[in-house]
Protein backbone atom coordinates (compact mmCIF):
# COMPACT_ATOMS: atom_id res chain seq x y z
CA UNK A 1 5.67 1.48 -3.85
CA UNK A 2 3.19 -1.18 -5.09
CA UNK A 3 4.70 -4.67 -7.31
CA UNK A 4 1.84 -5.23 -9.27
CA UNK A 5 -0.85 -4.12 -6.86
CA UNK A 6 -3.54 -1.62 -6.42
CA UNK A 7 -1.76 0.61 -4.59
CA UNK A 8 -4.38 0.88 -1.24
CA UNK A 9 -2.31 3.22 1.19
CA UNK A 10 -5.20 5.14 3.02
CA UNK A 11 -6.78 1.27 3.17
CA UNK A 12 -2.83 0.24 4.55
CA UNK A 13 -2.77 3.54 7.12
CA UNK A 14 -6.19 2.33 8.40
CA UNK A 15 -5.35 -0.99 8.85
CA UNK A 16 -1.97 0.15 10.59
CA UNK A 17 -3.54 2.37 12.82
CA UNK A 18 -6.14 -0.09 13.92
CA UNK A 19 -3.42 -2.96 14.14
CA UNK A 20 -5.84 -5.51 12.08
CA UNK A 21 -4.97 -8.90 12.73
CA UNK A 22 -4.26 -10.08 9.11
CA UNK A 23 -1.60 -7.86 8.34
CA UNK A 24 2.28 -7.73 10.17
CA UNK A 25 5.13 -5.75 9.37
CA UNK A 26 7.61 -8.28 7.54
CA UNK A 27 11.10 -7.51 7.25
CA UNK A 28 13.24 -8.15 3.61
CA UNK A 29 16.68 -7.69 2.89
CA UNK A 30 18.74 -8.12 -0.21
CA UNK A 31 20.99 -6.06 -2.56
CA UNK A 32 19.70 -2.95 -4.24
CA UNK A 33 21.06 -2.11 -7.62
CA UNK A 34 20.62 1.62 -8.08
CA UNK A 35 20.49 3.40 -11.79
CA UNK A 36 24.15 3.89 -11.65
CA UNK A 37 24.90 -0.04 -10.60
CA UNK A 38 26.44 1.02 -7.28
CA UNK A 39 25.39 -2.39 -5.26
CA UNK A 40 23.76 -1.34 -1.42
CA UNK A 41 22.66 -3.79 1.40
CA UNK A 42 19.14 -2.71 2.36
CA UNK A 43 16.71 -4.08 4.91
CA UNK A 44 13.11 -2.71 4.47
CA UNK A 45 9.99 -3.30 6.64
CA UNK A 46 6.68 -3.82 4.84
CA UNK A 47 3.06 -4.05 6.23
CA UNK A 48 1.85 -7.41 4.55
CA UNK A 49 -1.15 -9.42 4.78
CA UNK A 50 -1.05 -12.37 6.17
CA UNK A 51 -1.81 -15.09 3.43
CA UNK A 52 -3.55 -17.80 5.33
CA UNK A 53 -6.30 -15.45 6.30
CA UNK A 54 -8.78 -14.08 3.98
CA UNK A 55 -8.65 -10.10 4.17
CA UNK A 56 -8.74 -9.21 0.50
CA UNK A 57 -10.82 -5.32 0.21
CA UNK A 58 -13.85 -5.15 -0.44
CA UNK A 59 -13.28 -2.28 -2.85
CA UNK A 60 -16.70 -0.97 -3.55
CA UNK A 61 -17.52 -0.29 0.00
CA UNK A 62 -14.06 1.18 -0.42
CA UNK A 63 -15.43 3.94 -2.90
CA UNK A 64 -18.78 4.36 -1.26
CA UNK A 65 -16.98 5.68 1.89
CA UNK A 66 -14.28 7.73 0.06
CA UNK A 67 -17.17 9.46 -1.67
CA UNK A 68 -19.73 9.97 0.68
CA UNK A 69 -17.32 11.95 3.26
CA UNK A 70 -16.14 15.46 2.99
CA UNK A 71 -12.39 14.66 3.38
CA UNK A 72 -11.57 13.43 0.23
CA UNK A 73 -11.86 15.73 -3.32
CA UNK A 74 -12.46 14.60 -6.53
CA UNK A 75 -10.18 15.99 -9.55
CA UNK A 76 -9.27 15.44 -13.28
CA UNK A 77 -5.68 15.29 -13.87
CA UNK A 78 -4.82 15.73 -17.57
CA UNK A 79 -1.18 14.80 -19.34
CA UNK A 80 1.00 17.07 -19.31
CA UNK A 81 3.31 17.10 -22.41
């Protein structure tokens, strides 16, 4: 689930597999409100950048690698109505 952001995650699994030092897993808590407004407690643990540390992609090299292996598959998806 991204707020706003690009949405990295195979960028996030690399980085958590190679413990970077500019990210940590933070822990939040609050009250969820689900779609029928039934009120949970939830703690969740996100892996967050630290944000005194510059570690912002760099997402051309990014692309370069994602298309220049053989793991990764380009495709066209088209709306489905």
């Amino acid at each position: 689930m991204t707020f706003g952001g690009q949405g990295h995650t195979l960028t996030h699994y690399a980085e958590e597999q190679f413990n970077v030092f500019y990210r940590y897993h933070k822990i939040f808590s609050g009250i969820l409100i689900d779609e029928n407004n039934i009120s949970y407690n939830k703690t969740i643990s996100y892996y967050v950048r630290k944000l005194d540390i510059s570690s912002e992609p760099n997402l051309i090299n990014i692309i370069n690698i994602v298309n220049n292996t053989k793991n990764f598959k380009k495709t066209i998806l088209q709306e489905i109505i």
